[in-house]
Protein backbone atom coordinates (compact mmCIF):
# COMPACT_ATOMS: atom_id res chain seq x y z
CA UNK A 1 0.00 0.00 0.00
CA UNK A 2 1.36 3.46 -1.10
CA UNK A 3 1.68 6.69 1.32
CA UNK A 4 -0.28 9.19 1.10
CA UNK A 5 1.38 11.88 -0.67
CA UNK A 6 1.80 15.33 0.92
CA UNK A 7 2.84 17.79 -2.07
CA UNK A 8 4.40 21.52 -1.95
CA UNK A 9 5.87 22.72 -4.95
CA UNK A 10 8.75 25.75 -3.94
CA UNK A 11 7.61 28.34 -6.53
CA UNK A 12 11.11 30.51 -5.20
CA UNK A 13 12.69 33.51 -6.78
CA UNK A 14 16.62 33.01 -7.40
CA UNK A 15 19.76 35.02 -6.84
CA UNK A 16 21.53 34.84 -10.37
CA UNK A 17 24.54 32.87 -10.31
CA UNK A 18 24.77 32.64 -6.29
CA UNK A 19 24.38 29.14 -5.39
CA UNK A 20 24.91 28.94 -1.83
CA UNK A 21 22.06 32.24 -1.15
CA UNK A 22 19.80 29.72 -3.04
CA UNK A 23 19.70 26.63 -1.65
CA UNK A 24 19.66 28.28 1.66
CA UNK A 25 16.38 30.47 0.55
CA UNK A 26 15.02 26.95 -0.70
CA UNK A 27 15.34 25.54 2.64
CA UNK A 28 13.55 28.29 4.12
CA UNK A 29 10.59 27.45 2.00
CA UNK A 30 11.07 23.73 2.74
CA UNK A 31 10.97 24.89 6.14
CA UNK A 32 7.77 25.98 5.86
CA UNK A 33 6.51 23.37 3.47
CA UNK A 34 7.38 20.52 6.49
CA UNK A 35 5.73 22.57 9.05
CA UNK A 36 2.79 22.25 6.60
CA UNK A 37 2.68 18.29 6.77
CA UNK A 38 4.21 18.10 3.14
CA UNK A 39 6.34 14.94 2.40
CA UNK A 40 7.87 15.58 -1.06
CA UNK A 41 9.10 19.17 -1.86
CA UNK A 42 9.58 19.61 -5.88
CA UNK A 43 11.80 22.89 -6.41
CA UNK A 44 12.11 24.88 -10.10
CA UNK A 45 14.31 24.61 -12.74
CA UNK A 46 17.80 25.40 -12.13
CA UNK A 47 16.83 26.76 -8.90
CA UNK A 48 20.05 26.75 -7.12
CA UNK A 49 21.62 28.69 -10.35
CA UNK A 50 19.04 31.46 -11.69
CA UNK A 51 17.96 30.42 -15.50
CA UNK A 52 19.55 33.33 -17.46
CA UNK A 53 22.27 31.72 -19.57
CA UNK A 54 23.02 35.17 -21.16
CA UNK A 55 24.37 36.11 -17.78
CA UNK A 56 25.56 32.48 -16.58
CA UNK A 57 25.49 30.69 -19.65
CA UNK A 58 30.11 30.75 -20.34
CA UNK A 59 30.61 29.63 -16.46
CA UNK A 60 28.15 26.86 -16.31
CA UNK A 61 30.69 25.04 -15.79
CA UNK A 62 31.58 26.02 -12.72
CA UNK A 63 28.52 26.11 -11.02
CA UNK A 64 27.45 22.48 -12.62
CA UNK A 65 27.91 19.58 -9.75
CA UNK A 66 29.90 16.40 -10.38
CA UNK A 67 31.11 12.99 -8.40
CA UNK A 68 33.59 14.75 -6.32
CA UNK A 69 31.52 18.03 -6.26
CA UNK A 70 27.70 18.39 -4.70
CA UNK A 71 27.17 21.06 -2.36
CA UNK A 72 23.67 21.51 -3.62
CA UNK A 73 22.58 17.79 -3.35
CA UNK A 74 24.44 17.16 0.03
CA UNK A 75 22.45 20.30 1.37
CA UNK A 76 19.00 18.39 -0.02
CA UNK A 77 20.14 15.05 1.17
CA UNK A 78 20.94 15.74 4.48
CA UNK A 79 17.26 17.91 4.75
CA UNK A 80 15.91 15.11 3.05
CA UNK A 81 17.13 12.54 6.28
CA UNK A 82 16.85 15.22 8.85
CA UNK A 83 12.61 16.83 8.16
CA UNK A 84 11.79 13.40 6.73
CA UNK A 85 10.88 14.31 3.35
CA UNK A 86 11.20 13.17 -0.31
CA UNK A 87 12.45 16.14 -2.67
CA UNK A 88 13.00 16.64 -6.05
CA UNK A 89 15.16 19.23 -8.10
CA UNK A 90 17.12 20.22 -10.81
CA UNK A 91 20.66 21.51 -11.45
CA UNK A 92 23.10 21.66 -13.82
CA UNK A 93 25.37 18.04 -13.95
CA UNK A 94 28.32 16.43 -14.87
CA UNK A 95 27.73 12.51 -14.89
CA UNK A 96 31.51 11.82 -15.81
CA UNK A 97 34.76 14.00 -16.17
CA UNK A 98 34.52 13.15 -20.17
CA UNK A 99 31.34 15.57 -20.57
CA UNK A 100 32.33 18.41 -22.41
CA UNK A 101 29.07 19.64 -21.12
CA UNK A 102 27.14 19.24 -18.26
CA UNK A 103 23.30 18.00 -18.37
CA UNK A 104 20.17 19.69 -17.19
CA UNK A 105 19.29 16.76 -14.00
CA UNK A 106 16.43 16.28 -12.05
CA UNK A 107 17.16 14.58 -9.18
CA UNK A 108 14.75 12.48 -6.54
CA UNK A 109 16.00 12.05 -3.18
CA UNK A 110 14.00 9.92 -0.55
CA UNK A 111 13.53 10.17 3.03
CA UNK A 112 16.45 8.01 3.42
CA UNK A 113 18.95 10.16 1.69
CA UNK A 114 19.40 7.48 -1.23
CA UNK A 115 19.02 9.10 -4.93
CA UNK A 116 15.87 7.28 -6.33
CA UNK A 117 16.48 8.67 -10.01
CA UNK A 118 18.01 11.14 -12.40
CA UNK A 119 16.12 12.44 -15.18
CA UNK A 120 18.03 14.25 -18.13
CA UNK A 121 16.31 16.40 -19.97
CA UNK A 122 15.61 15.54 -23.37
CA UNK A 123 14.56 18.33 -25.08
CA UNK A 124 16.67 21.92 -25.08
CA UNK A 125 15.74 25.37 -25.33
CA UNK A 126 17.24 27.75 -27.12
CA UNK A 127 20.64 28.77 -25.83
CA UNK A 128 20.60 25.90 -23.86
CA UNK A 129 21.43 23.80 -26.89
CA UNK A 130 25.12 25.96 -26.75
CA UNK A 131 25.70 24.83 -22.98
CA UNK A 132 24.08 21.90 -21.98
CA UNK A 133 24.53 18.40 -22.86
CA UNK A 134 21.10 16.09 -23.96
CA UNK A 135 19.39 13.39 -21.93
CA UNK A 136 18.58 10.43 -23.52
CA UNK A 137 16.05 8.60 -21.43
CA UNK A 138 13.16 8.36 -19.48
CA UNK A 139 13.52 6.31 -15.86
CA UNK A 140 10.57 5.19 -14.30
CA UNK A 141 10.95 4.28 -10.26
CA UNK A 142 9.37 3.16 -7.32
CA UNK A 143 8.70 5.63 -4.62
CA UNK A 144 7.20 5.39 -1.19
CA UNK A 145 4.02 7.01 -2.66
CA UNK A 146 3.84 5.11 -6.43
CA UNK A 147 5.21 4.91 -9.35
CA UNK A 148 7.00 8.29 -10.48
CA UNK A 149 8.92 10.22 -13.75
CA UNK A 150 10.07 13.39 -14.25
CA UNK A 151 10.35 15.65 -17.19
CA UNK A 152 11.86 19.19 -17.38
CA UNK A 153 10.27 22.35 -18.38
CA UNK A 154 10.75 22.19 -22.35
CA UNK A 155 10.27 18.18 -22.29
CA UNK A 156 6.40 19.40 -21.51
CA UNK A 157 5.49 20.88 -24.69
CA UNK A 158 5.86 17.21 -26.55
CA UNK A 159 3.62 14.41 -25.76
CA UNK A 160 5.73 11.68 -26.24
CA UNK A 161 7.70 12.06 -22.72
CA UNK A 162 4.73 11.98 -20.20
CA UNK A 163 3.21 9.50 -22.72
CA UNK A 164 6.62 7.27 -22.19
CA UNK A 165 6.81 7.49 -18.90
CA UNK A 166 2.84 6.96 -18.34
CA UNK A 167 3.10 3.57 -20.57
CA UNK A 168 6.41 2.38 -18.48
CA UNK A 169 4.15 2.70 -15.46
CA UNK A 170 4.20 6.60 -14.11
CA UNK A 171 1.16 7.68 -11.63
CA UNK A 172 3.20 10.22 -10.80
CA UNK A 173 5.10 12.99 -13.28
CA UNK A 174 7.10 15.85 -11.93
CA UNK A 175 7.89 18.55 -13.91
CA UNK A 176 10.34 20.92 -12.69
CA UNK A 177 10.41 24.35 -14.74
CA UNK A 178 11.90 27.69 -15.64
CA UNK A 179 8.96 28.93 -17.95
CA UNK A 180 8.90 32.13 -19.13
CA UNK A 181 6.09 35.02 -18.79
CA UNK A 182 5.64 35.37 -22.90
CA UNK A 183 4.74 31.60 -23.15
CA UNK A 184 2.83 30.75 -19.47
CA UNK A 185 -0.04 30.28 -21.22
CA UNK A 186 0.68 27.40 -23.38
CA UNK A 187 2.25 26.18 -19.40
CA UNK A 188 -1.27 26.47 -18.14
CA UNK A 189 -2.96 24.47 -21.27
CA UNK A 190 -0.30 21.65 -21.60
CA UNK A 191 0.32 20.35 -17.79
CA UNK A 192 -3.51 20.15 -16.87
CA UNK A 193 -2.98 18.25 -20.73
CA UNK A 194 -0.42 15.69 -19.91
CA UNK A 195 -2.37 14.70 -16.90
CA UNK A 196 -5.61 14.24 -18.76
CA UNK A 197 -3.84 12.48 -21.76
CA UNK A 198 -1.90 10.16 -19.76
CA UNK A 199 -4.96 10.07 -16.64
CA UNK A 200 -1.74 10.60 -14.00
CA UNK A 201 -1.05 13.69 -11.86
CA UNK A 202 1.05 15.89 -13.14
CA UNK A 203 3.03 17.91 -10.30
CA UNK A 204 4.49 21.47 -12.24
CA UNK A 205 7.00 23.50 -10.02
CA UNK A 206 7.48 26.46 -12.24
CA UNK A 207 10.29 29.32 -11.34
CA UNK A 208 8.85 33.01 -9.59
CA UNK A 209 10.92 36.02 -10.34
CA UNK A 210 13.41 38.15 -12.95
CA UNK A 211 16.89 37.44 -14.43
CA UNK A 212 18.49 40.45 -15.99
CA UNK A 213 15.15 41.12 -17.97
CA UNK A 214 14.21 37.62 -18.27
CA UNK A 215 10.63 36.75 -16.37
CA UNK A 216 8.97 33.57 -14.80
CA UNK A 217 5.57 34.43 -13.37
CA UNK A 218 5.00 31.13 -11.29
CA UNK A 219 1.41 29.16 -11.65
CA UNK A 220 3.08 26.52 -10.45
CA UNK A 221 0.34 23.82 -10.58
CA UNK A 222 -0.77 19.68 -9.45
CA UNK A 223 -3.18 18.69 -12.02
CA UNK A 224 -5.19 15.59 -11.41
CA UNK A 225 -5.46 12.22 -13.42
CA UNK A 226 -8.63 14.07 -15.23
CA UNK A 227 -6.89 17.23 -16.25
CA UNK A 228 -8.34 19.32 -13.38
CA UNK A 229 -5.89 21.66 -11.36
CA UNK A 230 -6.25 20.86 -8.15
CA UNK A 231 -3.73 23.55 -6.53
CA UNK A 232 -2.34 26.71 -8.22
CA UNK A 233 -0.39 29.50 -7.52
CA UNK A 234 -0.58 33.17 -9.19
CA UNK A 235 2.60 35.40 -9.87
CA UNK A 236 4.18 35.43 -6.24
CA UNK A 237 6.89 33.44 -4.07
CA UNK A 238 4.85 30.55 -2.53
CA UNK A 239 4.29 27.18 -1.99
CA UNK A 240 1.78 24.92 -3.78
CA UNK A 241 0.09 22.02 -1.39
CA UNK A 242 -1.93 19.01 -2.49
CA UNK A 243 -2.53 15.57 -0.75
CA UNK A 244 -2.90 12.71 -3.10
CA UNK A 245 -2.98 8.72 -3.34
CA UNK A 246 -2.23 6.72 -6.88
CA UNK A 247 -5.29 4.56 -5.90
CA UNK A 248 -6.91 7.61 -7.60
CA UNK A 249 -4.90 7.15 -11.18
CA UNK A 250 -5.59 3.09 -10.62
CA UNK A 251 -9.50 3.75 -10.42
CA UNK A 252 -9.27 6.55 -12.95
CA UNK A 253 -7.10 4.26 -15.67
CA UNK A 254 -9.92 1.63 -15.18
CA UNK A 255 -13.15 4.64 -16.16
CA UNK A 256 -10.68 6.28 -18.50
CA UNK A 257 -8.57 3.33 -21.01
CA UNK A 258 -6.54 5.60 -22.57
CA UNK A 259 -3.66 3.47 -22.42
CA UNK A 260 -5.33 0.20 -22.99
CA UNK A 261 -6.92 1.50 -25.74
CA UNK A 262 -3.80 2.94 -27.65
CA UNK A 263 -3.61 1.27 -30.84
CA UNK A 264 0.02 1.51 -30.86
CA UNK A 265 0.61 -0.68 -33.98
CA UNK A 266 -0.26 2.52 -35.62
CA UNK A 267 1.80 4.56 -33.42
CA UNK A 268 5.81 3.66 -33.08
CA UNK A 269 5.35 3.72 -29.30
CA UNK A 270 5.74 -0.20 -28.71
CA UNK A 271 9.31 0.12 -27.58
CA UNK A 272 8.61 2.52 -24.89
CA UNK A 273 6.70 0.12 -23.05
């Protein structure tokens, strides 16, 4: 029997290039997030960095992590042991000292401290193409509370990811984010999407705040297995919270076939399963 699941997405403003003032605002917010009850914390996109690669973009390298250098995910593994909570984020990473360039990772940490999965991501933005390396693959994992994957900000806009992840077993699909005022609208249509398509919840931490110009307005969201958003938050600092159990997606999946009913001789989807 799965956990109930305790949610609060960090929608956090960012210091630009100042790691340690970051992580230790995030862990205000966590802070208040346990205080709250909530058992998984889900932080933005690049939160312990800022998002403006114009600005950061030539000395990625030196704020991306590696084997031999984590202050950001000691600092979430040890809160992760000490409040009792699962959290999930995403910073720049170096899986071996032969990248030229790092990756965009999403990392899941349980209560326990032990790193339940990495998640690439797939798909690159813009300028992100010149710094970052691409991810290649879509982990599924078991979690104290279901089933989970993870996808990252620009992964959202194509179906195929949650769709993967959903047919190798996902009731659960965080999406960590750095989305940007001009395009939060297509944000709000496609999560509440992915979660109806794929009859999952879909948990959206999206970045708060400006970068040298460059603005994220929030709605960080948890949309249900129907495509209804549950919990939302406007253009502010703040914390998202929603309580949910996968014996919801198990009962929905049986009223809603979706993936039973994929006729995926049609569709070259076959080997994602």
């Amino acid at each position: 029997m799965y956990e109930t699941l305790h949610a609060a997405l960090l929608q956090m403003d960012c210091d630009l290039g100042d790691k340690s003032s970051n992580i230790a605002h995030a862990l205000v917010l966590a802070d208040q997030a346990v205080s709250a009850n909530a058992n998984l914390l889900v932080l933005p996109e690049l939160f312990n960095t800022g998002y403006e690669l114009s600005v950061i973009g030539d000395c990625i390298h030196d704020y991306a992590e590696d084997e031999s250098s984590h202050e950001t995910i000691d600092a979430m593994r040890d809160y992760a042991v000490t409040h009792q909570t699962d959290i999930a984020f995403t910073i720049p990473y170096f899986h071996n000292s032969r990248q030229n360039k790092p990756n965009i990772s999403m990392f899941y940490i349980d209560n326990s401290g032990n790193i339940l999965g990495i998640q690439d991501k797939n798909h690159l933005f813009g300028d992100e193409k010149t710094f970052f390396s691409l991810g290649n693959d879509y982990p599924v994992f078991e979690t104290r509370f279901g089933q989970l994957g993870m996808m990252i900000c620009y992964d959202a806009n194509f179906p195929e990811p949650a769709r993967i992840l959903a047919l190798k077993g996902a009731q659960i699909i965080l999406s960590t984010a750095a989305w940007r005022a001009q395009d939060i609208r297509l944000f709000d249509m496609i999560m509440p999407q992915r979660a109806a398509e794929n009859v999952c919840y879909v948990l959206a931490s999206n970045r708060y705040g400006t970068d040298k110009g460059r603005h994220n307005p929030g709605h960080s969201q948890i949309c249900d297995p129907e495509g209804r958003i549950i919990a939302f938050s406007g253009e502010c600092e703040g914390i998202v919270y929603a309580s949910l159990n996968v014996s919801t997606v198990d009962e929905a999946r049986c009223r809603i076939p979706y993936l039973n009913d994929l006729r995926d001789a049609e569709y070259p989807v076959s080997a994602c399963r």
